[in-house]
N, C-alpha and C. Protein backbone atom coordinates (compact mmCIF):
# COMPACT_ATOMS: atom_id res chain seq x y z
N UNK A 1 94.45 115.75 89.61
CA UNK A 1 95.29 114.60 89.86
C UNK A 1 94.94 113.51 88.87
N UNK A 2 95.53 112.89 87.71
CA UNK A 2 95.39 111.86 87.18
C UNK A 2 95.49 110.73 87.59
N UNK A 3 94.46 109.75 86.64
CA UNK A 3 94.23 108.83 87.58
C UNK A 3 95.60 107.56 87.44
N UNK A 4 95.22 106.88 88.62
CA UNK A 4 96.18 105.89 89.09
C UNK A 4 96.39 104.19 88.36
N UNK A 5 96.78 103.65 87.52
CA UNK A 5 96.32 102.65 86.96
C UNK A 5 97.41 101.20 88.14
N UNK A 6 96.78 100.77 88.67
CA UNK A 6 97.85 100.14 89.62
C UNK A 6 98.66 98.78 88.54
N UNK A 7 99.93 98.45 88.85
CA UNK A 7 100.29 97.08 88.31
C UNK A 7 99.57 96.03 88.82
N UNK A 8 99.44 95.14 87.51
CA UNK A 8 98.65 94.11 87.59
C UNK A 8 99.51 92.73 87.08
N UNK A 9 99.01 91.85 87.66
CA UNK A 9 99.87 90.81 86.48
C UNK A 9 99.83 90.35 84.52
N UNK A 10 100.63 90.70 84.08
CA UNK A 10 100.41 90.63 82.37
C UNK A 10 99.84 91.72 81.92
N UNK A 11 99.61 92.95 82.49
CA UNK A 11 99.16 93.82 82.01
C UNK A 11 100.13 94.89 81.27
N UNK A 12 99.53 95.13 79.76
CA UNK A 12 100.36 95.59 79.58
C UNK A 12 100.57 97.65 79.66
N UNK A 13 99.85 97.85 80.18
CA UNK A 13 100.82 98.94 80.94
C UNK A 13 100.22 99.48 82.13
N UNK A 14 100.51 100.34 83.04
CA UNK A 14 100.01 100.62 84.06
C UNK A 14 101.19 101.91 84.55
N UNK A 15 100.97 102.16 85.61
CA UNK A 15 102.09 103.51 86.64
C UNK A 15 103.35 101.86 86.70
N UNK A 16 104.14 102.64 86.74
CA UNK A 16 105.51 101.76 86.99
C UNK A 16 105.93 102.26 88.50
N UNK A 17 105.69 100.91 89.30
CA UNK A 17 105.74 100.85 90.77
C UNK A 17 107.41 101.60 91.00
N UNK A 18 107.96 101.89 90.32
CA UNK A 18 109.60 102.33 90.17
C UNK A 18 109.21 104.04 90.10
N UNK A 19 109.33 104.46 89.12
CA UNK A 19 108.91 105.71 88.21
C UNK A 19 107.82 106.30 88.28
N UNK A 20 106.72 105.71 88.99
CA UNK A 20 105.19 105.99 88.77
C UNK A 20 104.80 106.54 87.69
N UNK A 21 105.20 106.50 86.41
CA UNK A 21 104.84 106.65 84.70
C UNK A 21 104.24 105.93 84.43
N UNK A 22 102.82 106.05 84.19
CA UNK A 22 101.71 105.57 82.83
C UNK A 22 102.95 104.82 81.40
N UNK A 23 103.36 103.72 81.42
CA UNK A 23 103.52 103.04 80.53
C UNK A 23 103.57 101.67 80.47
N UNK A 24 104.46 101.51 78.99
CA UNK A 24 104.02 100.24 78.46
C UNK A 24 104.84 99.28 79.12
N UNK A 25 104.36 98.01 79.78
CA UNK A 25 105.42 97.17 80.57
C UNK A 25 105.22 95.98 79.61
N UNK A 26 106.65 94.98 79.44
CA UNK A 26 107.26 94.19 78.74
C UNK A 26 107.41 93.06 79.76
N UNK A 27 106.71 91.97 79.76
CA UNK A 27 106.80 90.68 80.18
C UNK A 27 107.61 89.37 80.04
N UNK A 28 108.39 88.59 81.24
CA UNK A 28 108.91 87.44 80.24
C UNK A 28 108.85 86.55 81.75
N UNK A 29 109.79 85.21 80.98
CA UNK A 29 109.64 84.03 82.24
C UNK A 29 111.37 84.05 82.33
N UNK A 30 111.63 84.23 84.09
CA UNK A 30 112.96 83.22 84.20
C UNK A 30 113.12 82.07 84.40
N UNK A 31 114.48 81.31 84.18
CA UNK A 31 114.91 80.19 83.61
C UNK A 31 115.51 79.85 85.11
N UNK A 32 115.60 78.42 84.88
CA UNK A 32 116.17 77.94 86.56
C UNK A 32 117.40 78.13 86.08
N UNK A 33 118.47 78.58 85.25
CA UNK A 33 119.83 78.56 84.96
C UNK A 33 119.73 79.25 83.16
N UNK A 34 121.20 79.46 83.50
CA UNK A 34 121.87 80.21 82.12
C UNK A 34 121.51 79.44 80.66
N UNK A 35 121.80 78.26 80.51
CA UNK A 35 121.73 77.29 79.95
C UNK A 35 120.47 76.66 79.86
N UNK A 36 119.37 76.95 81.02
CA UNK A 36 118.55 76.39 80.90
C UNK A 36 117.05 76.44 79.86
N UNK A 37 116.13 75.58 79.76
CA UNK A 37 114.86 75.91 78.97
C UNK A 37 113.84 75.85 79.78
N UNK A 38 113.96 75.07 81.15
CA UNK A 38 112.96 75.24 82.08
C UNK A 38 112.58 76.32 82.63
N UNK A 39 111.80 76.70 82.63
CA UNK A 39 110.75 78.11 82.76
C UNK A 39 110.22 78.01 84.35
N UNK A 40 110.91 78.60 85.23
CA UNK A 40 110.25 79.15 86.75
C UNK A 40 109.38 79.91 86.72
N UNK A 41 108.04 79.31 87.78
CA UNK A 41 107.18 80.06 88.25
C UNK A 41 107.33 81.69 88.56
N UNK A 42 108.22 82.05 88.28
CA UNK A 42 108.22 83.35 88.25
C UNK A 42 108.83 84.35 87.06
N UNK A 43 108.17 85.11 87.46
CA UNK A 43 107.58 86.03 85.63
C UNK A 43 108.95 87.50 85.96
N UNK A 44 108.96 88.08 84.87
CA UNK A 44 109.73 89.58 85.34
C UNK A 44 108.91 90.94 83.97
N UNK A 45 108.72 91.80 85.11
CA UNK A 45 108.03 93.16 84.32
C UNK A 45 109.07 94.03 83.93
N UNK A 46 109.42 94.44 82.62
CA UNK A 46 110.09 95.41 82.90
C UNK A 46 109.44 97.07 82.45
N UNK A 47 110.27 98.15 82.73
CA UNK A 47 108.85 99.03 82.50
C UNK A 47 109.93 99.86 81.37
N UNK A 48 109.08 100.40 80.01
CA UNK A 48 109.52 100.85 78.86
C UNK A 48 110.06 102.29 79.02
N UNK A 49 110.05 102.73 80.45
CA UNK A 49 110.21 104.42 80.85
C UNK A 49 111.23 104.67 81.51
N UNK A 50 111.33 103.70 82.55
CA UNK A 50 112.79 103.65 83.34
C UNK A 50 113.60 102.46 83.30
N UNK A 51 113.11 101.22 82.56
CA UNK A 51 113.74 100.16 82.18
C UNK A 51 113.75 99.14 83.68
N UNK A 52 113.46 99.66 85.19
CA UNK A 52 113.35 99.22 85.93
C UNK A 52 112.67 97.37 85.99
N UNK A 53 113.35 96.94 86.74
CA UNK A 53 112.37 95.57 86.80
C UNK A 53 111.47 95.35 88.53
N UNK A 54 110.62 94.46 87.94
CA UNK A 54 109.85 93.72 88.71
C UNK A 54 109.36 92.42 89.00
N UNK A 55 109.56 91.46 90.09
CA UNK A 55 109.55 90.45 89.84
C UNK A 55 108.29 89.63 90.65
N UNK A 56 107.49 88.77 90.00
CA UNK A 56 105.96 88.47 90.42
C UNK A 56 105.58 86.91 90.24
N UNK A 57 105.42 86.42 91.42
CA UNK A 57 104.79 84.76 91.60
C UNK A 57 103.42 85.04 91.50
N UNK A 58 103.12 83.78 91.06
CA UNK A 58 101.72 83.46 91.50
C UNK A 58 100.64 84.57 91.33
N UNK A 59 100.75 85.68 90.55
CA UNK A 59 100.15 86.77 90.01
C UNK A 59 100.71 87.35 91.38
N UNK A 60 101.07 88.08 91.79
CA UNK A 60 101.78 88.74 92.88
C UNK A 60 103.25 89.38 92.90
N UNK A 61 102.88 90.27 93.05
CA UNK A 61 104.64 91.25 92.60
C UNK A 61 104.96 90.75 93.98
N UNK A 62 106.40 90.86 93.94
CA UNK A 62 107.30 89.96 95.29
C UNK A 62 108.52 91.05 95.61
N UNK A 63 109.30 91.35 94.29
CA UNK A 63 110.52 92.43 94.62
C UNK A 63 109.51 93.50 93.39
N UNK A 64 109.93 94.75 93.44
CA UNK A 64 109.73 95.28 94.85
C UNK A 64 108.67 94.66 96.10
N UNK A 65 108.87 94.97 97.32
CA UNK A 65 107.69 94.58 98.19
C UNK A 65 106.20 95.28 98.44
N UNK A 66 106.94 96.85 97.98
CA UNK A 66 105.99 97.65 97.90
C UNK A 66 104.55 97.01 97.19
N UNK A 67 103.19 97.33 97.77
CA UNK A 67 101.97 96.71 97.13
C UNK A 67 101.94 98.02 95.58
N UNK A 68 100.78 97.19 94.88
CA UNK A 68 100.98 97.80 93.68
C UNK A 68 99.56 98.82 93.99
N UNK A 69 99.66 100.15 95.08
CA UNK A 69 99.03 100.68 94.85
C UNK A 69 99.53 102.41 94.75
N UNK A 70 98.46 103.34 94.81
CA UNK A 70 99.16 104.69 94.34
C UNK A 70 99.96 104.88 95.85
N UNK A 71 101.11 105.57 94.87
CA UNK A 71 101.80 106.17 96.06
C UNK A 71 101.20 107.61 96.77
N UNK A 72 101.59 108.47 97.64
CA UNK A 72 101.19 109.25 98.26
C UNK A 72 101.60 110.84 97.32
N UNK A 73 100.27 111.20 97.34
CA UNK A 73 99.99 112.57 96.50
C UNK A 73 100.99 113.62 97.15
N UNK A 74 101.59 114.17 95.77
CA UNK A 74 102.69 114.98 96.27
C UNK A 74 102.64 116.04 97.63
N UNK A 75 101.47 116.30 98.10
CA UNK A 75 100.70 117.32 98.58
C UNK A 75 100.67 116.68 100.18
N UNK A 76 100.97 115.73 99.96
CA UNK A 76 100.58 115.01 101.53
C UNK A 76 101.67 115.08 102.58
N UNK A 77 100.57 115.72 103.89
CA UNK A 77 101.54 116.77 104.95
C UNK A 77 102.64 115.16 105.13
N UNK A 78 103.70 115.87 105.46
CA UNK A 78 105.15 115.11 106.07
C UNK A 78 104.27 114.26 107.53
N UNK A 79 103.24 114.41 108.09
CA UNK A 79 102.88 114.23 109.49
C UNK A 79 102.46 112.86 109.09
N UNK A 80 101.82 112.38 107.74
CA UNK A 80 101.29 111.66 107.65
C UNK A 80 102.07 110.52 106.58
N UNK A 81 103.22 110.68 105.96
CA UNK A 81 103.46 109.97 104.89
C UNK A 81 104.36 108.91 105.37
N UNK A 82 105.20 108.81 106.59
CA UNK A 82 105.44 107.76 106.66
C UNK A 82 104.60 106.23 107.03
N UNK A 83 103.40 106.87 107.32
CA UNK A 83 102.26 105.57 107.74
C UNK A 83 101.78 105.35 106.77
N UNK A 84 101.79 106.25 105.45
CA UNK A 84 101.06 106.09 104.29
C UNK A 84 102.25 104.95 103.50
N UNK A 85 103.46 105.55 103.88
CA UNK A 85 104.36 104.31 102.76
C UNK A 85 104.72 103.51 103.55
N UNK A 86 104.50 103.24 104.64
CA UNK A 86 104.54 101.83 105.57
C UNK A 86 103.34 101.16 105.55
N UNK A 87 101.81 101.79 105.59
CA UNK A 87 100.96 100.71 104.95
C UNK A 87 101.18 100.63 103.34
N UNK A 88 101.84 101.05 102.82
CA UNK A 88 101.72 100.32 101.31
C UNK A 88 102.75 99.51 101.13
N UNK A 89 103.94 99.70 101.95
CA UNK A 89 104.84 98.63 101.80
C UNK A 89 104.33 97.30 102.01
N UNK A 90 103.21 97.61 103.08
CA UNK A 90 102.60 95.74 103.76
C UNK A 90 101.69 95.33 103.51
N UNK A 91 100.80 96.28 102.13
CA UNK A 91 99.80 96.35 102.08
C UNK A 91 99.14 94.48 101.53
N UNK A 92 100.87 94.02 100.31
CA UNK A 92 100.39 92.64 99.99
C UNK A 92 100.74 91.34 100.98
N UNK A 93 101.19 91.85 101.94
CA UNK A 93 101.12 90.89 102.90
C UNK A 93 100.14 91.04 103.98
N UNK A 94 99.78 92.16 104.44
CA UNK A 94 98.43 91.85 105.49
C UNK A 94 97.42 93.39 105.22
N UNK A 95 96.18 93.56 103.90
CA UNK A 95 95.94 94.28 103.70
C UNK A 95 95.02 95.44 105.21
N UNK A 96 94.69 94.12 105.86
CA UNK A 96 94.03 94.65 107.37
C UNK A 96 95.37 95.92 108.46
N UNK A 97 96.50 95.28 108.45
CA UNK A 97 97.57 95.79 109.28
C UNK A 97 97.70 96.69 108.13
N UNK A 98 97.41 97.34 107.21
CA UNK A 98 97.82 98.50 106.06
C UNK A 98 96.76 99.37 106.27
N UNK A 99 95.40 98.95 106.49
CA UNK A 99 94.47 100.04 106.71
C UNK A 99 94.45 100.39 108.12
N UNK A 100 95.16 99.40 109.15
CA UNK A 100 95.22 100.05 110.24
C UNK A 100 95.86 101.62 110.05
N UNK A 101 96.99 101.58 109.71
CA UNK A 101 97.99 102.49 109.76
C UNK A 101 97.06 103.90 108.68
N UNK A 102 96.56 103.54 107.52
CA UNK A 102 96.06 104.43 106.84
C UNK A 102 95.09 105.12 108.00
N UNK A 103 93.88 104.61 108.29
CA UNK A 103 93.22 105.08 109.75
C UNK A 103 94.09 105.96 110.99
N UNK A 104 94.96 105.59 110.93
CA UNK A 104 96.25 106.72 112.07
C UNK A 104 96.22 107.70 111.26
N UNK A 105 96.81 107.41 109.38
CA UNK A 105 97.06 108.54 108.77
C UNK A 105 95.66 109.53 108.76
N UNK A 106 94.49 109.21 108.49
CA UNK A 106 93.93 110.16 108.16
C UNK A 106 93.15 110.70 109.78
N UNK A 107 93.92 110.03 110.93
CA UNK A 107 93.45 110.94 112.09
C UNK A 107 94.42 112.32 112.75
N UNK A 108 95.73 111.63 112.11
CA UNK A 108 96.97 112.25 112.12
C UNK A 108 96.53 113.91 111.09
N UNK A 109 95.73 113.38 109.89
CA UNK A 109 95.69 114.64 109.10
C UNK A 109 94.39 115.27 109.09
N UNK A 110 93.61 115.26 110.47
CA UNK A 110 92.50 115.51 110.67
C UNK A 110 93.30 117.34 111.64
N UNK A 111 94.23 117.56 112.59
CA UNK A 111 94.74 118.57 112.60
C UNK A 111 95.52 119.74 111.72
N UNK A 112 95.97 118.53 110.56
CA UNK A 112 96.22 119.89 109.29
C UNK A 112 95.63 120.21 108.74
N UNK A 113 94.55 120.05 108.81
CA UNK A 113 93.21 120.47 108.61
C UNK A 113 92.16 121.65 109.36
N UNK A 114 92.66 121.62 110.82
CA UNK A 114 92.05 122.77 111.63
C UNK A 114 91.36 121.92 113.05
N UNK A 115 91.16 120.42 112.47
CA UNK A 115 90.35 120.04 113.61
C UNK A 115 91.57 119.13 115.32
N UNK A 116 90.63 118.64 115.66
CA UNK A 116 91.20 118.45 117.16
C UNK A 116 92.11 117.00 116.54
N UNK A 117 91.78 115.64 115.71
CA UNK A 117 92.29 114.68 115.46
C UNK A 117 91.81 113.83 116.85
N UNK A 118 90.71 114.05 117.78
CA UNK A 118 90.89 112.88 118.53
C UNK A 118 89.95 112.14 118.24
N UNK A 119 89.53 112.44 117.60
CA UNK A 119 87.57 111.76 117.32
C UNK A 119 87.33 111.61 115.59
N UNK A 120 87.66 111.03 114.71
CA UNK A 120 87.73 111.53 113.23
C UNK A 120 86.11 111.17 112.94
N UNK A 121 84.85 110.63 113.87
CA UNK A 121 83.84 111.11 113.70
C UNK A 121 83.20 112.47 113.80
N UNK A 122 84.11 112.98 114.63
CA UNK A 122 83.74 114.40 115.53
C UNK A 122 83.91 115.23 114.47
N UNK A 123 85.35 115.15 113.99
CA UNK A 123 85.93 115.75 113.31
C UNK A 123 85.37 116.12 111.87
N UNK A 124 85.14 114.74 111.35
CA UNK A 124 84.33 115.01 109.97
C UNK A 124 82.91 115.92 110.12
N UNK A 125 82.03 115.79 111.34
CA UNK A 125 81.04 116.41 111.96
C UNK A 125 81.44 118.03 111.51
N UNK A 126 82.61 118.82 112.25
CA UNK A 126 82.58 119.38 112.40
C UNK A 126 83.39 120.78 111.06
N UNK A 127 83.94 119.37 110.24
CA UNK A 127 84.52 119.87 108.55
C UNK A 127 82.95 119.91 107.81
N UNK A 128 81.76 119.03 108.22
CA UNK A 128 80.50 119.34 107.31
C UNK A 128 79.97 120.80 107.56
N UNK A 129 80.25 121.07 109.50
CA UNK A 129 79.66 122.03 109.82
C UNK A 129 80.21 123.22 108.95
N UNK A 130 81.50 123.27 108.58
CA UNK A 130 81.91 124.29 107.61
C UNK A 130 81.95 124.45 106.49
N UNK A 131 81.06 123.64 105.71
CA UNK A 131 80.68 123.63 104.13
C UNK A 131 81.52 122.55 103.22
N UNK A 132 82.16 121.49 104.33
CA UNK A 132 82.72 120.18 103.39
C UNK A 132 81.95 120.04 102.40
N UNK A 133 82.18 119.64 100.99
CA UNK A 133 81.47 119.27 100.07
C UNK A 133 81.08 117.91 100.57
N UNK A 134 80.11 117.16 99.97
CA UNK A 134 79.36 116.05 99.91
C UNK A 134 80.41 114.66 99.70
N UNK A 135 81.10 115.11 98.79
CA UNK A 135 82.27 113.62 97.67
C UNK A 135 82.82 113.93 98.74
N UNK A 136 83.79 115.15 99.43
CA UNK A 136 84.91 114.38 100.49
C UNK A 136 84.32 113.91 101.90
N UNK A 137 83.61 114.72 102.40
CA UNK A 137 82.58 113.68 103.40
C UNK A 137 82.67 112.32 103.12
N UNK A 138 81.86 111.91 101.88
CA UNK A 138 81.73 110.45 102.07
C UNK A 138 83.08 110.02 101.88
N UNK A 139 84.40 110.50 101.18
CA UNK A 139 85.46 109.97 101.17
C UNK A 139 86.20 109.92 102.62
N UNK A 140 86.02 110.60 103.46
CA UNK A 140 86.61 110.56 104.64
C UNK A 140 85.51 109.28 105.42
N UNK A 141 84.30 109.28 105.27
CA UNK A 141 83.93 108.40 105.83
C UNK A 141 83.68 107.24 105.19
N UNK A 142 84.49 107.00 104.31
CA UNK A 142 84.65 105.55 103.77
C UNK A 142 86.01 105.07 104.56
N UNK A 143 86.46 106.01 104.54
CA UNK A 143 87.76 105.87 105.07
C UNK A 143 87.92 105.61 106.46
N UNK A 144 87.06 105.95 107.56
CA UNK A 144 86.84 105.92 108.46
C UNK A 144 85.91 104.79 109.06
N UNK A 145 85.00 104.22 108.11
CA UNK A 145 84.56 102.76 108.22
C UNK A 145 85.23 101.59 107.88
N UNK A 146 86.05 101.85 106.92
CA UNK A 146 86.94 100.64 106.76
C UNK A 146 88.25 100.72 107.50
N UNK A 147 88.98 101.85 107.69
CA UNK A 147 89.71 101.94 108.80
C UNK A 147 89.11 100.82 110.54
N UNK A 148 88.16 101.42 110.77
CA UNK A 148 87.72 101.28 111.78
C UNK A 148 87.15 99.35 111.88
N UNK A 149 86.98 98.95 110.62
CA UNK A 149 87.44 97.40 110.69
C UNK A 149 88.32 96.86 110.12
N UNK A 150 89.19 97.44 110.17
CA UNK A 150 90.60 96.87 110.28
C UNK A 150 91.17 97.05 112.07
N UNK A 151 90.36 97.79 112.52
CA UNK A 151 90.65 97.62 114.28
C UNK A 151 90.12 96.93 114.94
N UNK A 152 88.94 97.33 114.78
CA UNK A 152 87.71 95.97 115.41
C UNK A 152 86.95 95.10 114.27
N UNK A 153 86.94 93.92 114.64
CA UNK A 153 86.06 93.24 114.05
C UNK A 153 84.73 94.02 113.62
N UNK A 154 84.80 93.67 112.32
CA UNK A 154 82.91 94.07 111.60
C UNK A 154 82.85 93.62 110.62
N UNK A 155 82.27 94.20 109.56
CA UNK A 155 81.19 93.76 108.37
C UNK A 155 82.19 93.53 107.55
N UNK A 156 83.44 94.14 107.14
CA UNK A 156 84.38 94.06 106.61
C UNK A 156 85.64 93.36 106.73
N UNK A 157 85.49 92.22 105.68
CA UNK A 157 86.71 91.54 105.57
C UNK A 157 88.23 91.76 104.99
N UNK A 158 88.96 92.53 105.17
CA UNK A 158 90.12 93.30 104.74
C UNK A 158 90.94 92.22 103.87
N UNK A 159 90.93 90.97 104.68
CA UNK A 159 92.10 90.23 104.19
C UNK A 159 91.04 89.16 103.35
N UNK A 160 89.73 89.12 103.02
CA UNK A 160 89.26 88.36 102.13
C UNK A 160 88.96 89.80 100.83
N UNK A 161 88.54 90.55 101.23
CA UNK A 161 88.61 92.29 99.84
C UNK A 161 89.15 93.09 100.15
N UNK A 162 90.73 92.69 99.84
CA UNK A 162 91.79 93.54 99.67
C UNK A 162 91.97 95.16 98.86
N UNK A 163 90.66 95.21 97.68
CA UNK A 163 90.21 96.16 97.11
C UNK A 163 89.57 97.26 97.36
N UNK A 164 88.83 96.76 98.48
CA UNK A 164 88.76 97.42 99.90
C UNK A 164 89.83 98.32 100.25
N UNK A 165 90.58 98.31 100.45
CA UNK A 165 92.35 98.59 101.59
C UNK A 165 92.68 99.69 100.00
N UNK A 166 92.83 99.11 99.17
CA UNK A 166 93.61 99.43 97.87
C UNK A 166 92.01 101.08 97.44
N UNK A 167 91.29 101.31 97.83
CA UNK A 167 90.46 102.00 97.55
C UNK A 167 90.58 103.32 98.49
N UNK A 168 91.10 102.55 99.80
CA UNK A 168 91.32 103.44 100.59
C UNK A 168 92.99 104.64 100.55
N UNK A 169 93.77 103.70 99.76
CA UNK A 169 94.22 104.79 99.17
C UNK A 169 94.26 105.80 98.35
N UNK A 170 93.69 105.97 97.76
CA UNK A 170 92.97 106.74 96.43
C UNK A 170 91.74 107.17 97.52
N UNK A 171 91.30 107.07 98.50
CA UNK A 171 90.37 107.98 99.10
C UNK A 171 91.71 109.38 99.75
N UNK A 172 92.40 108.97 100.43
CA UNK A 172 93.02 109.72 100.82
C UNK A 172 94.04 110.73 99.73
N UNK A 173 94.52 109.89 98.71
CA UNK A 173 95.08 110.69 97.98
C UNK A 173 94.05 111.83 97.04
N UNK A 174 92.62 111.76 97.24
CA UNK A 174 91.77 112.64 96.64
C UNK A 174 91.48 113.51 98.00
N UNK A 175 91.20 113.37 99.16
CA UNK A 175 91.12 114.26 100.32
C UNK A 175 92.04 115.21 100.30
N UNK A 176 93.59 114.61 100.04
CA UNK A 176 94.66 115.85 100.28
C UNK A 176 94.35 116.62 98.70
N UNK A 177 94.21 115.88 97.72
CA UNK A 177 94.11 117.11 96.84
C UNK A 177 92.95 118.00 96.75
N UNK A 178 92.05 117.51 97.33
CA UNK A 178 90.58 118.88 97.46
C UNK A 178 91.51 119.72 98.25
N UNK A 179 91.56 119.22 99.55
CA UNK A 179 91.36 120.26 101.00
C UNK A 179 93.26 120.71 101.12
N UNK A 180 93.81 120.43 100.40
CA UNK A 180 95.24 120.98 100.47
C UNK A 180 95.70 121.82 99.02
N UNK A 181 95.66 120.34 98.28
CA UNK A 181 96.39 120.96 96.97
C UNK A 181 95.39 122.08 96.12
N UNK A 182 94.73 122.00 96.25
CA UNK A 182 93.51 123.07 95.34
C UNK A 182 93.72 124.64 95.89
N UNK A 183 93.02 124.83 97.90
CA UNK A 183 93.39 126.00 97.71
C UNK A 183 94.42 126.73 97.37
N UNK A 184 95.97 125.61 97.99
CA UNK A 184 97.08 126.28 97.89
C UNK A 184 97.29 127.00 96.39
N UNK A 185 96.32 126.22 95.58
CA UNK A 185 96.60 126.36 93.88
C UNK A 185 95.94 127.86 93.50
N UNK A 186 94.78 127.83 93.93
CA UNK A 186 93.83 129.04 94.40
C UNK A 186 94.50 130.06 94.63
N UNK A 187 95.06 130.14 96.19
CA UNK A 187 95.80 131.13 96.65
C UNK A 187 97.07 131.73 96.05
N UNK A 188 98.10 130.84 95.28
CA UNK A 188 98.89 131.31 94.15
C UNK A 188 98.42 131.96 92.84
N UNK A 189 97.42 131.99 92.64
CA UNK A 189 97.03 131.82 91.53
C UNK A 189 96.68 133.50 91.49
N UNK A 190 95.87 133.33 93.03
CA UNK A 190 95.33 135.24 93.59
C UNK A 190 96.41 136.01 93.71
N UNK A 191 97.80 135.40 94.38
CA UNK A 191 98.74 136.32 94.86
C UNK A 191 99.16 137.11 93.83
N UNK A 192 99.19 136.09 92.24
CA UNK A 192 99.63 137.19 91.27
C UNK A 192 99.05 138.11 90.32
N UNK A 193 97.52 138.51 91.25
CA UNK A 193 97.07 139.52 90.83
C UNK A 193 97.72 141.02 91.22
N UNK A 194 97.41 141.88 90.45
CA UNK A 194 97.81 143.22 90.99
C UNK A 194 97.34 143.76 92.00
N UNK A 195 98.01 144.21 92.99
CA UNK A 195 97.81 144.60 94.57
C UNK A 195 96.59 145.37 94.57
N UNK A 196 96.18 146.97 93.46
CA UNK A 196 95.19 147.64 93.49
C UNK A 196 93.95 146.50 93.47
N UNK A 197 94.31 145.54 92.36
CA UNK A 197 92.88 144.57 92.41
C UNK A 197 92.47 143.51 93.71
N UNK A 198 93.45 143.40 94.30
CA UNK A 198 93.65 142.70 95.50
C UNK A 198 92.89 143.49 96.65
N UNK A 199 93.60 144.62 96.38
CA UNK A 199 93.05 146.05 97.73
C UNK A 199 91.69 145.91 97.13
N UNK A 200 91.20 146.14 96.08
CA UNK A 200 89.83 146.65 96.00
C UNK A 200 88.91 145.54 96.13
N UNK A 201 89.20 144.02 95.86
CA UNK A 201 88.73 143.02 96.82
C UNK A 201 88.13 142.77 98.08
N UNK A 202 89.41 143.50 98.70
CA UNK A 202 88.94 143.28 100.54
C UNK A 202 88.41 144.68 101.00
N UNK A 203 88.41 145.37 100.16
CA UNK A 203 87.15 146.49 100.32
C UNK A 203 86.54 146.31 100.31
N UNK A 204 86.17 145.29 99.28
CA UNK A 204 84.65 144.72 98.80
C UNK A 204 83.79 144.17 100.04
N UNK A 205 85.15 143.23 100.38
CA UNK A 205 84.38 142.19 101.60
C UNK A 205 84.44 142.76 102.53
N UNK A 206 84.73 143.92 103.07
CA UNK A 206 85.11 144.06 104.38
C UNK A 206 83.75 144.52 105.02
């Protein structure tokens, strides 16, 4: 999965919140009128790939509403993606109410996974007991601590480190690509071996 460069203000290029393409974005100021030379507080991005615009106060993208973070990895079960693009829609207006919902998502995708989903401590417990690697462990339980203060009060301030919230997507979009997109990649990859080599495989193991 390549990585995610989020929009920023004046930057000149990043994923285009439109297109999600790695390119070059083109900056300018609008005018309070046709005629005019006075320059409004607000800026417009446009992106060099789909020509799409974007429009941003106060260093803050405004239209679209969507927050400027990665969208959801192609791979990510249907069970879980509408909470994933409903916390990113709100993510720049209340980054706490965005990780709530991410926290549903990754308890929601704790059963497409094999486990029960009622406990996502239990749960991660019981993905180590089966040879979880180390990196998604701690990625699920980053995810699961900052989730978990965005519900209850704790150590974590969501709406003072928003980078926080914005991290937690890119935790999840690396979870579905270990534990989904890889084997499926794996398992295609075996099917188009030749059947004799296949058969003489599960001889092997049997």
């Amino acid at each position: 999965m390549s990585k995610y460069y989020p929009p920023q203000d004046q930057v000149k290029q990043f994923n285009c919140i439109h297109c999600g393409v790695f390119a070059k974005q083109h900056w300018g100021f609008l005018t309070f009128g046709y005629h005019s030379t006075r320059v409004s507080p607000v800026t417009y991005c446009q992106c060099e790939h789909c020509r799409e615009l974007s429009y941003w106060h106060q260093s803050r993208m405004i239209i679209p509403a969507e927050a400027p973070v990665a969208p959801p990895h192609p791979d990510t079960p249907a069970s879980i993606v509408d909470e994933y693009q409903e916390a990113r829609s709100i993510f720049a207006r209340s980054p706490r109410a965005a990780v709530a919902l991410l926290r549903l998502a990754i308890q929601k995708l704790m059963p497409e996974l094999g486990e029960k989903g009622e406990n996502i401590n239990t749960d991660i417990k019981s993905l180590v007991a089966k040879g979880l690697p180390v990196q998604v462990q701690q990625a699920f339980d980053f995810c699961r601590v900052v989730g978990n203060n965005a519900v209850h009060p704790g150590e974590i301030n969501l709406n003072d480190t928003p980078e926080m919230g914005q991290h937690l997507f890119n935790m999840i979009n690396f979870i579905v690509e270990d534990r989904i997109t890889r084997p499926k990649q794996i398992a295609e990859l075996y099917a188009q071996l030749p059947e004799p080599a296949r058969a003489a495989v599960e001889r092997r193991d049997a």
